[in-house]
Protein backbone atom coordinates (compact mmCIF):
# COMPACT_ATOMS: atom_id res chain seq x y z
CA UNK A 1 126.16 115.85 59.82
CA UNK A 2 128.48 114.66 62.96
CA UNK A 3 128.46 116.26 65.75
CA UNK A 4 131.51 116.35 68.02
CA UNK A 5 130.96 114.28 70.60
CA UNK A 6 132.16 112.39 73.60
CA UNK A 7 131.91 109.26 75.24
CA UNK A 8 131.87 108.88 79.49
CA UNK A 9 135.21 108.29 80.60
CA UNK A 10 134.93 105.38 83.52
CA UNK A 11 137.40 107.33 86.32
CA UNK A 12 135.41 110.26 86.42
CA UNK A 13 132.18 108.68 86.73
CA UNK A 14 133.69 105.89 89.16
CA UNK A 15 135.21 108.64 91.42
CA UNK A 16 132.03 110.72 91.82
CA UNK A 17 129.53 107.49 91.88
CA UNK A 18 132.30 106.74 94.88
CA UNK A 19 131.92 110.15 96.38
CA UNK A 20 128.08 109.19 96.03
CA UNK A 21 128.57 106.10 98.12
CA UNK A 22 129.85 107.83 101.30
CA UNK A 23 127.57 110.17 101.05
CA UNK A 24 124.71 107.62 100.97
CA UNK A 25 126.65 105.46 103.89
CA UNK A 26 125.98 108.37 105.94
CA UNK A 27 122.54 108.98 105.44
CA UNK A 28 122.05 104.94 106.09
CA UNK A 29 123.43 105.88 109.44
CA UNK A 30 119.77 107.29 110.19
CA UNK A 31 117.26 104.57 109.71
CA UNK A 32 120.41 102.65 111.43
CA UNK A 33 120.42 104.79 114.87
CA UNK A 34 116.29 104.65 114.59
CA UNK A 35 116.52 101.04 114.71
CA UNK A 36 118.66 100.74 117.58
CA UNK A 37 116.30 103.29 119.54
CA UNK A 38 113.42 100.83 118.51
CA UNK A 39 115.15 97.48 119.80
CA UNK A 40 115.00 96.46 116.85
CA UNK A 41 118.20 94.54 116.18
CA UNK A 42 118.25 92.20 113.60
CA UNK A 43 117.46 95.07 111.28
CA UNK A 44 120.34 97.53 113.19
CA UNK A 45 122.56 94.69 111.94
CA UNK A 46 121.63 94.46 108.41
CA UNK A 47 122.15 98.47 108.27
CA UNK A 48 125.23 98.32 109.86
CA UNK A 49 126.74 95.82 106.82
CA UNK A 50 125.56 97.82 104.42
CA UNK A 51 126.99 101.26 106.16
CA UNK A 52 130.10 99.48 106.37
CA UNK A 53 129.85 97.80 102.27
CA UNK A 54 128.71 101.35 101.35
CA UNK A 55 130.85 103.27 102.50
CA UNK A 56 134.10 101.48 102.12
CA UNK A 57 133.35 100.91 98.28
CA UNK A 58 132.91 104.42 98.32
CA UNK A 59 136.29 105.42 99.76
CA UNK A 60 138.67 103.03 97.41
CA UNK A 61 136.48 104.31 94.29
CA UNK A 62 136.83 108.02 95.29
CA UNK A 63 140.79 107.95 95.54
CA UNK A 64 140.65 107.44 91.83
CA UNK A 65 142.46 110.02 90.14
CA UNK A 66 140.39 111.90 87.53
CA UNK A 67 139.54 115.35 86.06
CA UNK A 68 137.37 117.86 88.02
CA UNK A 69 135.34 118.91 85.37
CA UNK A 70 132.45 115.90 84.65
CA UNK A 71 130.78 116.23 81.06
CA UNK A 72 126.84 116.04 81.16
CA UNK A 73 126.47 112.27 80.00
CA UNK A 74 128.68 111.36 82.68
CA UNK A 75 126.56 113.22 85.18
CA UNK A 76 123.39 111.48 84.04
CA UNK A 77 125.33 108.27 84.35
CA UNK A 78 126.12 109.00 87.47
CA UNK A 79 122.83 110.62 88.46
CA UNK A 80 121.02 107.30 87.30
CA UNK A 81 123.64 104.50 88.63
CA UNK A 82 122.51 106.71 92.23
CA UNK A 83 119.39 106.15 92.50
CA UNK A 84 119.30 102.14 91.25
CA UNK A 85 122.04 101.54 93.34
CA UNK A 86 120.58 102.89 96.45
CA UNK A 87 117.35 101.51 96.18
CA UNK A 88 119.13 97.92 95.67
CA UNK A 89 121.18 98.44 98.98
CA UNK A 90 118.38 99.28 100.67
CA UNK A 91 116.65 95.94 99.93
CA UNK A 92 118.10 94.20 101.93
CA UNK A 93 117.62 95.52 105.48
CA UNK A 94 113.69 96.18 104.13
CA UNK A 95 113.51 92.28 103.73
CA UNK A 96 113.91 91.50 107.58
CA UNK A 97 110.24 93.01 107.93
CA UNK A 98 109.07 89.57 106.13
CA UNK A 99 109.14 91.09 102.75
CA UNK A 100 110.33 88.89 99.33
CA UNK A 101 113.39 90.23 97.59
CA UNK A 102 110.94 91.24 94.61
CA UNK A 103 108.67 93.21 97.27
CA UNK A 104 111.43 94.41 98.96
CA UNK A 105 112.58 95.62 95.76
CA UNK A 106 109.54 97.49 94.24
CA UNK A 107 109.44 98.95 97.82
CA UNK A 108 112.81 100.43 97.88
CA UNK A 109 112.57 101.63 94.47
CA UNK A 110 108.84 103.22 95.06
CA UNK A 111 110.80 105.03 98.04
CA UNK A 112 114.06 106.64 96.71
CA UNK A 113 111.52 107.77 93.61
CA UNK A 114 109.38 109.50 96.34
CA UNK A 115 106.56 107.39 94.43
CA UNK A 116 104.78 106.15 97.25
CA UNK A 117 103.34 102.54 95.29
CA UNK A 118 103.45 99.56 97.41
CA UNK A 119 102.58 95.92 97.28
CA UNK A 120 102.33 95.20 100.79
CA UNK A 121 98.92 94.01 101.92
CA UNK A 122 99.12 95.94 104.92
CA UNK A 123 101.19 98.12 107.52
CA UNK A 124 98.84 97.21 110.66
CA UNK A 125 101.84 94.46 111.12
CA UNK A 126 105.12 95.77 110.08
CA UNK A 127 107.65 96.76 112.23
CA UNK A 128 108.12 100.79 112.90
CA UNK A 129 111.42 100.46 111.67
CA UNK A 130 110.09 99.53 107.99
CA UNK A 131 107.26 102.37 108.05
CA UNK A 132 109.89 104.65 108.88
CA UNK A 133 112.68 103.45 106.56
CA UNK A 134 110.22 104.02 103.30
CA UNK A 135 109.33 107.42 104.74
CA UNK A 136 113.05 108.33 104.94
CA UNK A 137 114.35 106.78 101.82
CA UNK A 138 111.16 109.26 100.32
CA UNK A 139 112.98 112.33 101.99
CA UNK A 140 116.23 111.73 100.54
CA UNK A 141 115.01 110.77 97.23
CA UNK A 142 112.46 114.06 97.24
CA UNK A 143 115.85 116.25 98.31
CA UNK A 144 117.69 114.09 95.55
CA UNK A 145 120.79 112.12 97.04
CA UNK A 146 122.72 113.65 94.08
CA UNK A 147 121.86 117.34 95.78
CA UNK A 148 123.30 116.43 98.23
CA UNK A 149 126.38 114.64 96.50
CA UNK A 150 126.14 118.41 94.82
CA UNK A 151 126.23 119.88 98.08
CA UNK A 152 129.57 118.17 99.68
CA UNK A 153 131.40 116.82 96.73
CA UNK A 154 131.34 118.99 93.44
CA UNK A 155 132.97 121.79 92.72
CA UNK A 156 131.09 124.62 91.79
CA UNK A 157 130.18 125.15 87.81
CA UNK A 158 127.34 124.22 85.20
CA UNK A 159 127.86 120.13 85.64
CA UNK A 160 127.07 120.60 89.06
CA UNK A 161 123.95 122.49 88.06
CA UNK A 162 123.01 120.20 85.84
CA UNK A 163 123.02 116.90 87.94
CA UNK A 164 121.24 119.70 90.73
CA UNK A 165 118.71 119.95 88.05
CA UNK A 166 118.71 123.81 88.80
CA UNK A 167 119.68 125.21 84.99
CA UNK A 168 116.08 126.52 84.71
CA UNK A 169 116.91 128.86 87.85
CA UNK A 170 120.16 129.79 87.11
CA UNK A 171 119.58 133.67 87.48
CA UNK A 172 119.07 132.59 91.12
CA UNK A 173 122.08 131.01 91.54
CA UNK A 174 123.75 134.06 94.05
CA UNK A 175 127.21 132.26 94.81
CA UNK A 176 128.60 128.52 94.17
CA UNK A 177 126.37 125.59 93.35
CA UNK A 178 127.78 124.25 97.03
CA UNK A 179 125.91 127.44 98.51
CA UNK A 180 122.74 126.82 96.75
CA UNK A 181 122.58 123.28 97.14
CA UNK A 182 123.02 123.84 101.21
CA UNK A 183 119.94 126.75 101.08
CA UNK A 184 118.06 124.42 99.43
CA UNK A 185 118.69 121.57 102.43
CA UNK A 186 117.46 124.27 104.63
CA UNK A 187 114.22 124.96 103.13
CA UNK A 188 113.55 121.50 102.83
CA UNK A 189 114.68 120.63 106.75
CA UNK A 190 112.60 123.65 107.57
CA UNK A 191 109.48 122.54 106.08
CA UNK A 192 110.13 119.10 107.66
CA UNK A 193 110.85 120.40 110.59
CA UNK A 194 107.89 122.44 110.57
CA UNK A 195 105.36 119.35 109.57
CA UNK A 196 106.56 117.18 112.21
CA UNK A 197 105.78 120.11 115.13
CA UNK A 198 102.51 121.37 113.78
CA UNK A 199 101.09 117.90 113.51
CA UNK A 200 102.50 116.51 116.48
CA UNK A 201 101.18 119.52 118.51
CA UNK A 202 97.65 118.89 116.86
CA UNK A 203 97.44 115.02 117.97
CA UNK A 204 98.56 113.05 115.00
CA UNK A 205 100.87 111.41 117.35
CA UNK A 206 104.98 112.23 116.85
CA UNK A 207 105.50 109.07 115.10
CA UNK A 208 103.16 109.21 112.78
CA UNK A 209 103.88 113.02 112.40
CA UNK A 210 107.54 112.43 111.48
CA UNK A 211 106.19 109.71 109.16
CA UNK A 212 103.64 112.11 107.34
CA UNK A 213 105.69 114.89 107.18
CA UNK A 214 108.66 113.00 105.48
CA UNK A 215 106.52 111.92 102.95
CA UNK A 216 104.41 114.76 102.37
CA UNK A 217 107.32 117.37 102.21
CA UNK A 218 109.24 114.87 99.29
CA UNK A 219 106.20 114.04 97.54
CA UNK A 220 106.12 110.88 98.22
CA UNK A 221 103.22 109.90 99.93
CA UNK A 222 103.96 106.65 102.11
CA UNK A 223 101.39 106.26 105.15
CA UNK A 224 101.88 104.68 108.40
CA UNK A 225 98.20 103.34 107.80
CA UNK A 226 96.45 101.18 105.34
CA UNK A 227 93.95 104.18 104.92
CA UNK A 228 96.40 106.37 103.98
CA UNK A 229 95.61 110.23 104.37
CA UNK A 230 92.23 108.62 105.72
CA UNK A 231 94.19 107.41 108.66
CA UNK A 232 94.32 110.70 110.25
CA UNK A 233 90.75 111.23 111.59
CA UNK A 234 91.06 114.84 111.53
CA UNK A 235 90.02 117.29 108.52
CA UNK A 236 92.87 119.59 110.00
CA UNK A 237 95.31 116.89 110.23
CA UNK A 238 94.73 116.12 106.56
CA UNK A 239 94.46 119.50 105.15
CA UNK A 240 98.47 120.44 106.46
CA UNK A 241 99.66 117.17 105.48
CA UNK A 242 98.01 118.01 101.62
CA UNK A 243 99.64 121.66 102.04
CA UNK A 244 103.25 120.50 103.02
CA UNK A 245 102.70 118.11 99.69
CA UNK A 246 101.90 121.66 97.65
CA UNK A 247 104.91 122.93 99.48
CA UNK A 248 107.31 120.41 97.99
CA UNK A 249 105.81 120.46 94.92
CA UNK A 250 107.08 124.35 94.34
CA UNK A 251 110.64 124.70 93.08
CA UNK A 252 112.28 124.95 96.64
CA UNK A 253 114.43 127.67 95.46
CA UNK A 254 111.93 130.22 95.26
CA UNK A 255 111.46 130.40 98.87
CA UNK A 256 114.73 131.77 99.37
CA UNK A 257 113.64 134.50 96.96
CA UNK A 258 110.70 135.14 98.76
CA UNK A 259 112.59 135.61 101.67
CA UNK A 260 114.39 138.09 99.80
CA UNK A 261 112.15 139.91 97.72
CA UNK A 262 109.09 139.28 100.00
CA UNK A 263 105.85 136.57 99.66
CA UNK A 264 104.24 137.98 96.56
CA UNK A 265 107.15 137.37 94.33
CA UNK A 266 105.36 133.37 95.04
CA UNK A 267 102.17 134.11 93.36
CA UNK A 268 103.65 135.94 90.65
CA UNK A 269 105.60 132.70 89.44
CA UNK A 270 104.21 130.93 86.25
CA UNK A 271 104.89 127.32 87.68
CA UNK A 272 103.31 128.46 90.93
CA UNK A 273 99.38 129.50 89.46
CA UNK A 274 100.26 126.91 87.14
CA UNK A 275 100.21 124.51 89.84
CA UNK A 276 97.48 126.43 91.98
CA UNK A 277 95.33 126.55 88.98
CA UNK A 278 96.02 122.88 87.87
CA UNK A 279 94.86 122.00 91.56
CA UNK A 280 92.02 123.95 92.10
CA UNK A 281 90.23 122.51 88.53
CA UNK A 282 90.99 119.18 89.07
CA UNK A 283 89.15 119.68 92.84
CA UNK A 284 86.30 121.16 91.30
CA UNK A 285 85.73 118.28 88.71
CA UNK A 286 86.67 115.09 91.70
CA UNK A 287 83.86 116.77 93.81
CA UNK A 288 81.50 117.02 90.56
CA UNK A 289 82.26 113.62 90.13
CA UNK A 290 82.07 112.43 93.85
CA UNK A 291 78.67 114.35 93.41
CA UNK A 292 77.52 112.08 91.16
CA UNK A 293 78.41 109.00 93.17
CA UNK A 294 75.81 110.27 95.92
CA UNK A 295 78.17 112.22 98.33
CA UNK A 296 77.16 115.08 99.92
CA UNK A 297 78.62 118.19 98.52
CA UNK A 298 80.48 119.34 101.72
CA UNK A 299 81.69 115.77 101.62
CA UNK A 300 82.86 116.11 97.93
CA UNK A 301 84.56 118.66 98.13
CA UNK A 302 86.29 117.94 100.93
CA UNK A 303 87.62 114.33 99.41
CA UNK A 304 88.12 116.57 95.96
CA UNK A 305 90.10 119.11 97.22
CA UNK A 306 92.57 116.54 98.99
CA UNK A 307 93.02 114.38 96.84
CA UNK A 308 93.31 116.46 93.61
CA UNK A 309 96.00 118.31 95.12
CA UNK A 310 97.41 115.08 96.35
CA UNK A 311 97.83 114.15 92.87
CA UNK A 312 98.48 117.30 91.49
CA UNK A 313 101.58 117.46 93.80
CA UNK A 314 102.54 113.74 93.27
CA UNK A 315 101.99 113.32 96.84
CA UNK A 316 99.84 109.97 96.71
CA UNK A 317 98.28 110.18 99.49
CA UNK A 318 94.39 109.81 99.66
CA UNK A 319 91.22 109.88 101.51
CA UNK A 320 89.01 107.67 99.39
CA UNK A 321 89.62 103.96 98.23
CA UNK A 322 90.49 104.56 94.42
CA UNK A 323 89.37 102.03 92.50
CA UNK A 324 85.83 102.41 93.39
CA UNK A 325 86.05 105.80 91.45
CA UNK A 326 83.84 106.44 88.39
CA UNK A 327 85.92 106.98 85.31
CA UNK A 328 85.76 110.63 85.32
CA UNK A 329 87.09 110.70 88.70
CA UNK A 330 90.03 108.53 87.28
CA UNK A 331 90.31 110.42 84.61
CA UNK A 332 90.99 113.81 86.46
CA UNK A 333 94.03 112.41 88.67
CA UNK A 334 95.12 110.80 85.59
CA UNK A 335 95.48 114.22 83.96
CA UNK A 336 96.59 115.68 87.21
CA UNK A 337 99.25 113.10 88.06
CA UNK A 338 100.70 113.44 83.90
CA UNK A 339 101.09 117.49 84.81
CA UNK A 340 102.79 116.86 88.08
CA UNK A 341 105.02 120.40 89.82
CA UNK A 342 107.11 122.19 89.41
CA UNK A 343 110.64 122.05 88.07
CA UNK A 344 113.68 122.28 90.71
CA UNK A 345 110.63 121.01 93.31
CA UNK A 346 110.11 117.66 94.82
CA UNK A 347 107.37 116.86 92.50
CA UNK A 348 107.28 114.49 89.78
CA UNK A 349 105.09 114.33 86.30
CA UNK A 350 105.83 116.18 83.29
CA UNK A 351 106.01 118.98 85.43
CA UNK A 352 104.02 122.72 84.93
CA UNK A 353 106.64 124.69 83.42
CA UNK A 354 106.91 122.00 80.40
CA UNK A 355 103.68 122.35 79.83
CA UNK A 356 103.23 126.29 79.62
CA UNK A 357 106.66 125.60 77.18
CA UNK A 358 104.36 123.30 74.80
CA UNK A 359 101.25 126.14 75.04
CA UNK A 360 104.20 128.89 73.67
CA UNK A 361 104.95 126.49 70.82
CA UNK A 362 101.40 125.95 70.27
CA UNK A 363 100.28 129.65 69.93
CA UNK A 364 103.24 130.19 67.75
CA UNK A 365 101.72 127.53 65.43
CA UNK A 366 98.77 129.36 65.14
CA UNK A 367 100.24 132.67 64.59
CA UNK A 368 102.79 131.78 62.42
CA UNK A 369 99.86 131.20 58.94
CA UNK A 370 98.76 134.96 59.28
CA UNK A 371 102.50 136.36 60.02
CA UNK A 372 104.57 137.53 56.74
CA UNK A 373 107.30 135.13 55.78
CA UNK A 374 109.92 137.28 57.33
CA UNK A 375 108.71 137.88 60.08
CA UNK A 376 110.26 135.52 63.04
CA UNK A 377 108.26 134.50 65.80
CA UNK A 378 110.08 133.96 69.18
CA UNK A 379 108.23 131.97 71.78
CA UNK A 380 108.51 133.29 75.33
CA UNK A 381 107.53 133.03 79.02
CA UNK A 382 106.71 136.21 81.12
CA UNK A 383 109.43 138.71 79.27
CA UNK A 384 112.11 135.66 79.05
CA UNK A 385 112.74 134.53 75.56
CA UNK A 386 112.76 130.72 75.55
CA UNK A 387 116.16 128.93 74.39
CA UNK A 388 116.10 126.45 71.46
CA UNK A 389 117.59 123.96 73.58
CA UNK A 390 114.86 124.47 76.32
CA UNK A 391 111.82 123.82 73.60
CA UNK A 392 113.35 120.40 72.41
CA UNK A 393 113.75 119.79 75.68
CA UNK A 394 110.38 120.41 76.57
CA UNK A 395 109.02 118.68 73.72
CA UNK A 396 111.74 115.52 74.00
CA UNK A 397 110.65 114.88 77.28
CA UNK A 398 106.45 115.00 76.80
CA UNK A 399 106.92 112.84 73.86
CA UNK A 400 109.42 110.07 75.47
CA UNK A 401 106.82 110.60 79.02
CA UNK A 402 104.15 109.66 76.26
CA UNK A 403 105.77 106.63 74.77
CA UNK A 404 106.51 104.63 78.04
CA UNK A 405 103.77 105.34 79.16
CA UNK A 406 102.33 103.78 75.94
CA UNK A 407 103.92 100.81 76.56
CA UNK A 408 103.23 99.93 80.15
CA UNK A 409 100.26 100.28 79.37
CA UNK A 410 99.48 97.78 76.24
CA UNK A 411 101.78 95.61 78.87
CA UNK A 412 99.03 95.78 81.70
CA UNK A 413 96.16 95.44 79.64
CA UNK A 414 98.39 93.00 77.44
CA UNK A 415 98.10 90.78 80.78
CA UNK A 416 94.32 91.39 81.40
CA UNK A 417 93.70 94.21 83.54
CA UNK A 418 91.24 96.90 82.66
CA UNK A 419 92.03 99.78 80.27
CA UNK A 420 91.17 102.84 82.43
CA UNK A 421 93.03 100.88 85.67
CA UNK A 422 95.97 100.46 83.85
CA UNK A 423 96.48 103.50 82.41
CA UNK A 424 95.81 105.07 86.19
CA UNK A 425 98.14 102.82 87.25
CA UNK A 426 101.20 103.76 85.11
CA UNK A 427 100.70 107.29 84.67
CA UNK A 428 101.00 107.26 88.80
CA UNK A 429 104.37 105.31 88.57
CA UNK A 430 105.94 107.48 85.66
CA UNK A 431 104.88 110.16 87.70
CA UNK A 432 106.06 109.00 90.84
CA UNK A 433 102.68 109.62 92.64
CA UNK A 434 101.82 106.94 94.11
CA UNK A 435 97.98 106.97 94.00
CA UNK A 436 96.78 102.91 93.02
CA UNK A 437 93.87 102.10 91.08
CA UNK A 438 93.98 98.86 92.83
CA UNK A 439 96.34 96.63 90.44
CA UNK A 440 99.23 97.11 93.23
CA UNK A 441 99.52 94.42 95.26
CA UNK A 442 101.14 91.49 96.27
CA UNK A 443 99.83 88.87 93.58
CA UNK A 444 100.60 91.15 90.96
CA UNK A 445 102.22 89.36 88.18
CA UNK A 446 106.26 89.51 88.61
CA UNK A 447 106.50 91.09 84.88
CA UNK A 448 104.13 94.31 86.00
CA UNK A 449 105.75 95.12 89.26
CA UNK A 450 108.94 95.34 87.21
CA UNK A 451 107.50 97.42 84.77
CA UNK A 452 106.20 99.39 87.57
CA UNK A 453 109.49 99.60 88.75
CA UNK A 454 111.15 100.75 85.69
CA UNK A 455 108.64 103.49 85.20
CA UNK A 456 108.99 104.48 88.72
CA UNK A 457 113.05 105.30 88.04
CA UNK A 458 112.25 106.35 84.87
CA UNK A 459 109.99 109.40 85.98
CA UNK A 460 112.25 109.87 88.91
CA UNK A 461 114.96 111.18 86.53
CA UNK A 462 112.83 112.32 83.40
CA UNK A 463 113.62 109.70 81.41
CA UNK A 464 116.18 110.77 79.21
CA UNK A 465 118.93 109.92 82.23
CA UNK A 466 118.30 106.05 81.46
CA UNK A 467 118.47 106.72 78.04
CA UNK A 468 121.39 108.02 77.98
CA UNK A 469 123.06 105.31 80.23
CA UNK A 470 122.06 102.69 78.03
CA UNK A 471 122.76 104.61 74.74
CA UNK A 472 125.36 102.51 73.24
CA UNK A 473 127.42 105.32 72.06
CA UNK A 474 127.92 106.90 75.79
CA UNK A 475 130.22 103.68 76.59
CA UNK A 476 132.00 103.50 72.94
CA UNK A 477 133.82 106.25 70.77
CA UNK A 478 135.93 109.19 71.39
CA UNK A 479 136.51 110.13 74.57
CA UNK A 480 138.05 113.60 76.15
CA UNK A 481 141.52 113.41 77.19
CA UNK A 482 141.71 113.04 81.21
């Protein structure tokens, strides 16, 4: 059987990825002003080139006539040529803090993916510009540069939704896609907002509280210090920065609902206990494990509680050096990091909702032998009968999210490194968390960082974005008439 199909049709995604240029031209404009405040110059001018490269690229490609309605492969062209694109831009101004062009790379990438890896020895001598250029290409990424491209550029309708990644809330959707996308800036410049004040007021310093908060509210887990989370030398300090990583890991649209509806409607949502539940296991078995290791139990389940949630949000940050772990330790963020947040949030992973999708099939599975043959079962969450498309969705994804991460990891241990590390290691990349077993660093062999950073863009977008750009068929065959 055929199915009717289309190929992408090059003005429409030229004219949007064009649209998508100006828009990221202006958010350059950022780190650019921050440089200039720090006096630091020879980075101000690198930013400026590319503002200027950016953005004029973007205004000749967006004066391309084309239709106004975008088909979904083009959209996941676009979505995927977004985030490549900016992290290769970006590469180049991140280089003038005495970075390689491969470092510079797997740095830019790790930051528009809001995965928080690194192969930097150390942040004790890099410029303030760099530390806060990673945290702010985190923000955007966590937001999604194409939210915003939603936001300012697309017309309202289900494309727009679909690049938005918002079709599993679409009963939310009060208005145009423009609308939503804008409430959804809010919330997120809210919670930043509100990050930067509470731990600045608390003593973390401003710049490193503008710093943490960036990262913590997109996920993505890049530190000011070498320590990491153990850089702030306050239980306090640590504890909001963990709960603003929580708070971006819940699909930002059901705050606005909350407001609405009131603070309960929160802890009634599936993905929400999912993640809350998720979280407060995985604490209870680090500590038991941390236990083990001859920590106090005060002290366990202080690290536990962090730095499960840490990982159960995709955050990345930590409190403990991670390789000196014990395999069950390892094991739990492993399992943690693989589950990730929630859908529509900041979060990366396979994400909660998937997974309660996969538990419906399951039970249905089981049901199904002592049902009568014409009897149809229907698999559901809450009262909401789950679409066909939505379960081989669900299942497409956790199988694909499987397979690469099958292969990175015969790669690594392929190349020597130990089983258990590797597989930490590449689950945390594919999930965009962040969280190294020790294998990231600068001697890492060329080959793994760039399979590091193709799992890092490949868990950005779920995957099934890159395979659609390099499907053959999306370039050749029929194409709808412009």
């Amino acid at each position: 059987m055929r199915a009717l199909r289309y190929s992408v049709r090059p003005r429409p995604v030229l004219k949007y990825f064009g649209q998508l240029c100006i828009v990221l031209a202006v958010l350059t404009l950022v780190p650019l002003v921050v440089s200039i405040l720090l006096g630091d110059y020879r980075v101000t001018l690198r930013y400026a080139i590319v503002v200027a490269g950016v953005f004029v690229t973007g205004f000749f490609l967006r004066r391309l006539s084309a239709p106004r309605r975008i088909q979904t492969n083009e959209a996941m062209v676009v979505t995927a040529l977004a985030f490549l694109f900016a992290a290769i831009v970006m590469t180049w101004p991140t280089m003038a803090s005495g970075l390689s062009f491969t470092d510079a790379l797997f740095e830019t990438i790790s930051g528009v993916t809001t995965t928080g890896l690194s192969v930097t020895a150390s942040v004790a001598d890099k410029p303030a510009i760099f530390l806060f250029s990673r945290a702010w290409m985190q923000w955007v990424g966590g937001l999604g540069i194409v939210i915003l491209f939603v936001a300012t550029m697309i017309r309202p309708g289900l494309a727009a939704k679909r690049i938005g990644d918002l079709e599993d809330y679409e009963d939310d959707l009060v208005g145009s896609t423009r609308t939503q996308a804008r409430r959804v800036i809010i919330v997120y410049s809210i919670m930043t907002g509100f990050g930067i004040i509470v731990l600045g007021l608390l003593g973390a310093g401003w710049f490193n509280s503008v710093i943490y908060s960036l990262s913590a509210v997109s996920t993505g887990g890049f530190s000011p210090h070498d320590a990491s989370l153990a850089g702030l030398n306050s239980s306090w300090l640590q504890g909001i920065v963990i709960l603003l990583s929580v708070a971006g890991a819940i699909p930002l649209v059901l705050y606005f609902r909350s407001f609405k509806e009131g603070g309960k409607m929160l802890i009634r949502d599936y993905q929400v206990q999912g993640l809350l539940i998720a979280g407060l296991v995985a604490a209870l078995l680090m500590a038991l494990f941390l236990a083990q290791d001859g920590f106090s139990w005060i002290q366990a389940l202080h690290h536990g509680i962090l730095n499960a949630f840490s990982a159960q949000s995709t955050a990345g940050f930590s409190t403990l050096d991670i390789s000196q772990l014990n395999a069950g330790a390892k094991l739990t963020l492993i399992f943690s990091m693989f589950l990730g947040g929630g859908v529509g949030s900041t979060a990366g992973g396979i994400k909660i909702l998937r997974i309660f999708i996969l538990v419906q099939l399951l039970y249905i599975f089981l049901q199904r032998p002592g049902m009568p043959r014409q009897a149809v079962a229907e698999a559901s969450l809450g009262r909401r009968r789950l679409e066909t498309d939505e379960l081989q969705n669900a299942l497409s994804i956790f199988f694909v999210f499987l397979a690469f991460i099958g292969i990175s990891w015969l790669i690594f241990v392929g190349m020597g490194h130990n089983p258990l590390d590797s597989l930490f290691e590449v689950v945390s990349a594919i999930g965009t968390v962040g969280l190294s077993s020790g294998i990231s660093a600068p001697d890492l062999h060329p080959i793994l960082k760039g399979v590091l950073c193709a799992d890092m863009l490949l868990g950005r977008l779920e995957i099934i974005a890159w395979l659609v750009l390099f499907y053959p068929r999306t370039w050749i065959g029929r194409r709808l008439e412009e």
